[in-house]
Protein backbone atom coordinates (compact mmCIF):
# COMPACT_ATOMS: atom_id res chain seq x y z
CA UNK A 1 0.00 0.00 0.00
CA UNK A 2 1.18 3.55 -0.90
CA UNK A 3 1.96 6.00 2.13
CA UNK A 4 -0.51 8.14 1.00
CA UNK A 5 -3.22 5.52 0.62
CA UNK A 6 -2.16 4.56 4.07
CA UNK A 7 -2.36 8.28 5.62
CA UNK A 8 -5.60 8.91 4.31
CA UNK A 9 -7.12 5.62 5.60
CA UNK A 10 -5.25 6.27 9.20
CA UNK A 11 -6.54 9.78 9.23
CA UNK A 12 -10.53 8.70 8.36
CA UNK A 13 -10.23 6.65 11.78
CA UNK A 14 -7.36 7.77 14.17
CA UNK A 15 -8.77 6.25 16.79
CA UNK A 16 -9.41 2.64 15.66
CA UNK A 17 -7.20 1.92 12.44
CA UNK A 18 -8.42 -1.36 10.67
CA UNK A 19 -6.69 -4.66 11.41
CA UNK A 20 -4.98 -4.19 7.63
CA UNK A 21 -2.97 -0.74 8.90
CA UNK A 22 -2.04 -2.35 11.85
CA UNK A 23 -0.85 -5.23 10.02
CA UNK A 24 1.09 -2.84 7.72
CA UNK A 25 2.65 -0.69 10.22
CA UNK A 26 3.73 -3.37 12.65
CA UNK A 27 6.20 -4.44 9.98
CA UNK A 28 6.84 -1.03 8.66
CA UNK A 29 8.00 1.98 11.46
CA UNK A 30 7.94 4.47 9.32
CA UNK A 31 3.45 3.17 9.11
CA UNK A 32 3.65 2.89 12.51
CA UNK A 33 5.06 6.44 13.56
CA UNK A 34 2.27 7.49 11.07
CA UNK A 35 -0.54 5.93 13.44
CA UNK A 36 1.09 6.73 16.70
CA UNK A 37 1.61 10.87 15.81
CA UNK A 38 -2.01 10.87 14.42
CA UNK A 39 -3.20 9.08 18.06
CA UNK A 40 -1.32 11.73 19.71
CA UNK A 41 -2.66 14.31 17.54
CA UNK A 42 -5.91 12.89 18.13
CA UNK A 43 -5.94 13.03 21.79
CA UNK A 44 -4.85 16.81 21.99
CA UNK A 45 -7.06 18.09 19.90
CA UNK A 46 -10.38 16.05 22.06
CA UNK A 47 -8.47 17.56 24.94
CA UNK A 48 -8.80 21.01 24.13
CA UNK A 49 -12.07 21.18 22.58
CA UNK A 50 -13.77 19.96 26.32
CA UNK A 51 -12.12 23.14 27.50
CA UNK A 52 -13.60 24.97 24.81
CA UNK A 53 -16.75 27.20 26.18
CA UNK A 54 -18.31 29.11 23.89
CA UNK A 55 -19.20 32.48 25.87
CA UNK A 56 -22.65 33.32 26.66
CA UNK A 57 -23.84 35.62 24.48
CA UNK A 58 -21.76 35.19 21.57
CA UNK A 59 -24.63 34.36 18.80
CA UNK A 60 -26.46 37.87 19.34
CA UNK A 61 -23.29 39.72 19.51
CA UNK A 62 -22.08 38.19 16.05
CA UNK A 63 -25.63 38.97 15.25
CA UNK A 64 -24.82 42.96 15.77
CA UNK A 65 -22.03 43.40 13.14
CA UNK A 66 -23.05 45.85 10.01
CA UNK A 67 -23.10 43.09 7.11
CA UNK A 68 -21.68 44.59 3.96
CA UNK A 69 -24.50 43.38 2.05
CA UNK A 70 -26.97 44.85 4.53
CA UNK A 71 -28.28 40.49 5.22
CA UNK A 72 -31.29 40.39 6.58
CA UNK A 73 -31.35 38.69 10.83
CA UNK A 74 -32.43 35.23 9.25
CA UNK A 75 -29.40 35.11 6.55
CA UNK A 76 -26.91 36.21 9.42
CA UNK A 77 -27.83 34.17 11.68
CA UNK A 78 -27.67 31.02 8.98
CA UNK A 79 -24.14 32.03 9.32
CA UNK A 80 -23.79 32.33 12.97
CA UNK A 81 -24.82 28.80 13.23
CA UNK A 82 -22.78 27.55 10.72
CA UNK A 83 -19.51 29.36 11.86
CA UNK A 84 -20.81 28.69 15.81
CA UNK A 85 -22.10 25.46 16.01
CA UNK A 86 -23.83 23.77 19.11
CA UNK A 87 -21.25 21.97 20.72
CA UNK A 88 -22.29 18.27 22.18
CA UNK A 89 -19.68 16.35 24.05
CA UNK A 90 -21.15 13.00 22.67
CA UNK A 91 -20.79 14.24 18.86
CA UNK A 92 -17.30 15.59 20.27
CA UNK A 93 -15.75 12.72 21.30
CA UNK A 94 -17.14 10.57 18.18
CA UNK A 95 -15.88 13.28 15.82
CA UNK A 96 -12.92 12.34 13.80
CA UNK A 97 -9.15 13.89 13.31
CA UNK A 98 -10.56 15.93 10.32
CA UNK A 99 -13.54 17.19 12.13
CA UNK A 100 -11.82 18.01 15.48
CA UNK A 101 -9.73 20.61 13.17
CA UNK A 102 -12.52 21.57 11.33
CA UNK A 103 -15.05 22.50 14.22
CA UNK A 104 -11.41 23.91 16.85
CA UNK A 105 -11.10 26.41 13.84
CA UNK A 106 -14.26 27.95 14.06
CA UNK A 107 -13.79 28.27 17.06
CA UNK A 108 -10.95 30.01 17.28
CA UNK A 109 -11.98 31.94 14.85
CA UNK A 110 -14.84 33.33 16.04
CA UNK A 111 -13.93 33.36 19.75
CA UNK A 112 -10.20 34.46 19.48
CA UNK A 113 -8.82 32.02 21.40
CA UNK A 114 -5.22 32.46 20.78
CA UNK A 115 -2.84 29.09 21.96
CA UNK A 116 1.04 29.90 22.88
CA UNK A 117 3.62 26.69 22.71
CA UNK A 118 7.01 27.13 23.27
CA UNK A 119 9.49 25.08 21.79
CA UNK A 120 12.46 24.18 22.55
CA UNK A 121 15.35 24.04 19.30
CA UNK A 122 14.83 21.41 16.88
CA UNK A 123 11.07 20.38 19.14
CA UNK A 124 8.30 19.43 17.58
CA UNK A 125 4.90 19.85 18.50
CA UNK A 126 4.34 16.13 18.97
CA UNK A 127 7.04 16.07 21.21
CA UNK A 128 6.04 19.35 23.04
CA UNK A 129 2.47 17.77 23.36
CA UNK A 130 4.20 14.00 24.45
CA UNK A 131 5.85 16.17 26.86
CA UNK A 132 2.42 18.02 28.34
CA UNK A 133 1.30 14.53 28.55
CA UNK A 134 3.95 12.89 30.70
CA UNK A 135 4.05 15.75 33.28
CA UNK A 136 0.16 16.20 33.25
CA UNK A 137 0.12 12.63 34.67
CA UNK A 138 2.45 13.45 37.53
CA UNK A 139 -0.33 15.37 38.88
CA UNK A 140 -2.65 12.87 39.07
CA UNK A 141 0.19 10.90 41.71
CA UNK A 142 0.42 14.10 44.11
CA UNK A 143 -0.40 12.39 47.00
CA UNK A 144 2.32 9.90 45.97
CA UNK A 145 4.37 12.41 45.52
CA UNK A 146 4.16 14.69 48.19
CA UNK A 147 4.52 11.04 50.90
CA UNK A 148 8.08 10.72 49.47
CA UNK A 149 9.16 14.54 48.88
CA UNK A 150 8.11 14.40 53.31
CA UNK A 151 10.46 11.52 53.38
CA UNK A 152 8.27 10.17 56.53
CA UNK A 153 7.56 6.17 57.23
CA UNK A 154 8.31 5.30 53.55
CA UNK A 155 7.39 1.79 52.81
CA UNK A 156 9.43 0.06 49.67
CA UNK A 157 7.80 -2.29 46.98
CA UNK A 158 8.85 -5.78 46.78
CA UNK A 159 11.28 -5.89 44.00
CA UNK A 160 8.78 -8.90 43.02
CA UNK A 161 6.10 -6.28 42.32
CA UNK A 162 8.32 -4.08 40.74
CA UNK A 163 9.18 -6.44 37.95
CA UNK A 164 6.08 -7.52 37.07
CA UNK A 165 4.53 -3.87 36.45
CA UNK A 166 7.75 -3.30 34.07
CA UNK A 167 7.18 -6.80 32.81
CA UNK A 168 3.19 -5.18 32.15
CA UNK A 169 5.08 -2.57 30.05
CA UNK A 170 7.01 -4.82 28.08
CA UNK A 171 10.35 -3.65 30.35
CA UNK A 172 12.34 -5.99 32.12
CA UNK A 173 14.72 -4.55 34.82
CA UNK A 174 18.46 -6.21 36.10
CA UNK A 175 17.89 -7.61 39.47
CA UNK A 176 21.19 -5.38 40.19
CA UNK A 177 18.43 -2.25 40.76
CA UNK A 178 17.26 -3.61 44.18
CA UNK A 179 20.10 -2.86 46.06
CA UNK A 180 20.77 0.45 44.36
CA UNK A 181 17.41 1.81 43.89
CA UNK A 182 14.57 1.34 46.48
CA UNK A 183 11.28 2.09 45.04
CA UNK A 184 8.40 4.31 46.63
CA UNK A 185 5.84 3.44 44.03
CA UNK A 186 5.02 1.08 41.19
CA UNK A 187 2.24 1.30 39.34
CA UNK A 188 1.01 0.63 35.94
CA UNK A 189 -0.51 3.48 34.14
CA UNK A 190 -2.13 4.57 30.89
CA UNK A 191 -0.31 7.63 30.12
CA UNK A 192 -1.24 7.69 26.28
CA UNK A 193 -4.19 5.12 25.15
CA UNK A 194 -3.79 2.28 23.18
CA UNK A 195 -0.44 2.05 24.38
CA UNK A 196 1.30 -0.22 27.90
CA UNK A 197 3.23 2.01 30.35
CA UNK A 198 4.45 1.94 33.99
CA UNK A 199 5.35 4.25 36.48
CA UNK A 200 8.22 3.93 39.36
CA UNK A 201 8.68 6.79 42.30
CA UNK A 202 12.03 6.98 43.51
CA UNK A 203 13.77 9.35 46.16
CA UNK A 204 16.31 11.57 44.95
CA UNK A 205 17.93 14.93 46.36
CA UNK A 206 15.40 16.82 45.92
CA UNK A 207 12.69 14.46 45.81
CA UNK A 208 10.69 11.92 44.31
CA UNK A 209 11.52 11.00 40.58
CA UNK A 210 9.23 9.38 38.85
CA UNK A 211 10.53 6.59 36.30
CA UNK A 212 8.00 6.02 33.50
CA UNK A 213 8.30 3.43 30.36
CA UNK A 214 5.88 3.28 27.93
CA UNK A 215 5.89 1.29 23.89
CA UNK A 216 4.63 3.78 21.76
CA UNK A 217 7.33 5.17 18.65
CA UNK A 218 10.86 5.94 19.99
CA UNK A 219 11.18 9.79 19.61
CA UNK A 220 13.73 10.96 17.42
CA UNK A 221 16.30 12.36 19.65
CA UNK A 222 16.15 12.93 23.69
CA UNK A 223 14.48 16.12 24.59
CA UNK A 224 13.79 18.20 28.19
CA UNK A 225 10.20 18.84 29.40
CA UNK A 226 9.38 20.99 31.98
CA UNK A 227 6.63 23.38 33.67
CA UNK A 228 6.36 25.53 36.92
CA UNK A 229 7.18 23.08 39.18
CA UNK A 230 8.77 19.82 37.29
CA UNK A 231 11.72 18.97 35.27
CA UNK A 232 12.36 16.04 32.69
CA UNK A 233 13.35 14.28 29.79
CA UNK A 234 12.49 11.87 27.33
CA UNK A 235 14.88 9.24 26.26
CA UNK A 236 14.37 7.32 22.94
CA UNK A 237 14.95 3.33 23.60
CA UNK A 238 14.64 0.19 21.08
CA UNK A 239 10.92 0.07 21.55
CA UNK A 240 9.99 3.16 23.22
CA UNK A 241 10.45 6.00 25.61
CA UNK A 242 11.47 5.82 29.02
CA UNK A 243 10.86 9.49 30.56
CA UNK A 244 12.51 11.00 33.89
CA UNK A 245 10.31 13.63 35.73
CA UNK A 246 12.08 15.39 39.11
CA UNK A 247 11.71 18.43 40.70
CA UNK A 248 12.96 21.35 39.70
CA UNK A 249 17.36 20.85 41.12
CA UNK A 250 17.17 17.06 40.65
CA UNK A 251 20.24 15.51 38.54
CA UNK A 252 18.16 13.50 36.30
CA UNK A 253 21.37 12.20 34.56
CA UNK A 254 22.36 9.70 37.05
CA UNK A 255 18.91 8.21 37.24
CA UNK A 256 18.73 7.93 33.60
CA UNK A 257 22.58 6.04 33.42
CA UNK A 258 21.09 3.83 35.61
CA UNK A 259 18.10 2.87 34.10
CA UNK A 260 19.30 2.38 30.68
CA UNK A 261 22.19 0.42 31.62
CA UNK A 262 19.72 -2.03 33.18
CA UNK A 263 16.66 -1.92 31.33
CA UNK A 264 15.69 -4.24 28.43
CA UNK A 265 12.84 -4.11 25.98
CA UNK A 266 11.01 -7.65 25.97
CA UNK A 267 7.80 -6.75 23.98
């Protein structure tokens, strides 16, 4: 199948590519980054558009603007409703990667909604939004988080446990770790769907670090991610990413040596 035969069919359904692409781009990467960037794409875009209100009021006050062709209330307000459509969070989440642009560019259109990203040199905005993702999730730990930043009663996982949630991940860890590493947390998480991860709290200078794997496409190059409050990275590996998230001070390097000295992908 062509690549461009194979976009179009991956963009029609993003979120559920037939059993024939999948075929195809589980023996071709280059098919497979194809699916796994549109997924990503897929799930930003839903993600902003259920933050999308569209302000009270807007309708009649579109309704107010001189028309050039002097239209009369029924032909302007045709428009209104086409450009400003009724938004329904069933419809929403069924829409497709075509509509999700079509229906977040009216929107910002009409309502002005203007969307800053910062990139870092040679960053994408796959990798900026892979990024958003990974810390985003940290947040969702913060009571895991802010037990081991206190440093009080802290109870280890059995190393047991801890092998089996990277096994769940398709990661399988050198029994070397124990001693070196004592783990806070262990978890398995769904950081990005349709694809395995897991998620390890550690305890370093300045806090906890959180250790996360997860299969989707190897990025192209390591990158940093940060925010107000966290710093990271993302580390390409055979087959996939293994990401380091500290606080703000923490030397992320020596976590990262360790981890892919004594990591191996088993998927």
């Amino acid at each position: 199948m062509e690549e461009s035969e194979f976009r179009e069919r991956v963009y029609a359904n993003p979120g559920a590519p037939d059993q024939e692409l999948l075929d195809l781009a589980r023996d071709n990467p280059a098919y497979q980054k194809i699916i796994d960037q549109t997924r990503l794409m897929e799930t930003e875009i839903a993600s902003v558009l259920k933050g999308v209100v569209v302000p009270k009021g807007l309708r009649e006050s579109l309704l107010q603007i001189p028309s050039r062709n002097a239209q009369s209330n029924e032909e302007q307000a045709a428009r209104v409703e086409s450009v400003v459509p009724a938004v329904d969070n069933s419809a929403a989440n069924a829409a497709s990667f075509f509509q999700y642009y079509a229906m977040a560019a009216s929107l910002l259109l009409v309502i002005g909604v203007v969307f800053t990203l910062t990139f870092e040199p040679g960053q994408n905005e796959l990798e900026v939004a892979l990024g958003e993702e990974m810390i985003n999730h940290l947040y969702h730990e913060s009571n895991e988080i802010a037990a081991i930043n206190a440093g009080n009663d802290l109870v280890t996982v059995q190393w047991n446990d801890v092998s089996e949630i990277m096994l769940s991940a398709g990661v399988q860890l050198a029994s070397t770790l124990q001693q070196n590493s004592p783990v806070y947390y262990a978890n398995p998480c769904i950081v990005l769907q349709a694809y395995s991860s897991a998620h390890l709290m550690l305890r370093g200078e300045e806090g906890a670090v959180s250790i996360i794997v997860i299969n989707n496409s190897p990025v192209e190059s390591e990158y940093r991610i940060q925010d107000d409050r966290f710093r990271g990275m993302i580390v390409p590996m055979e087959e996939g990413n293994l990401v380091l998230i500290g606080e703000d001070g923490e030397n992320l390097e020596l976590f990262k040596q360790l981890f892919s000295d004594n990591m191996e992908w088993v998927i």
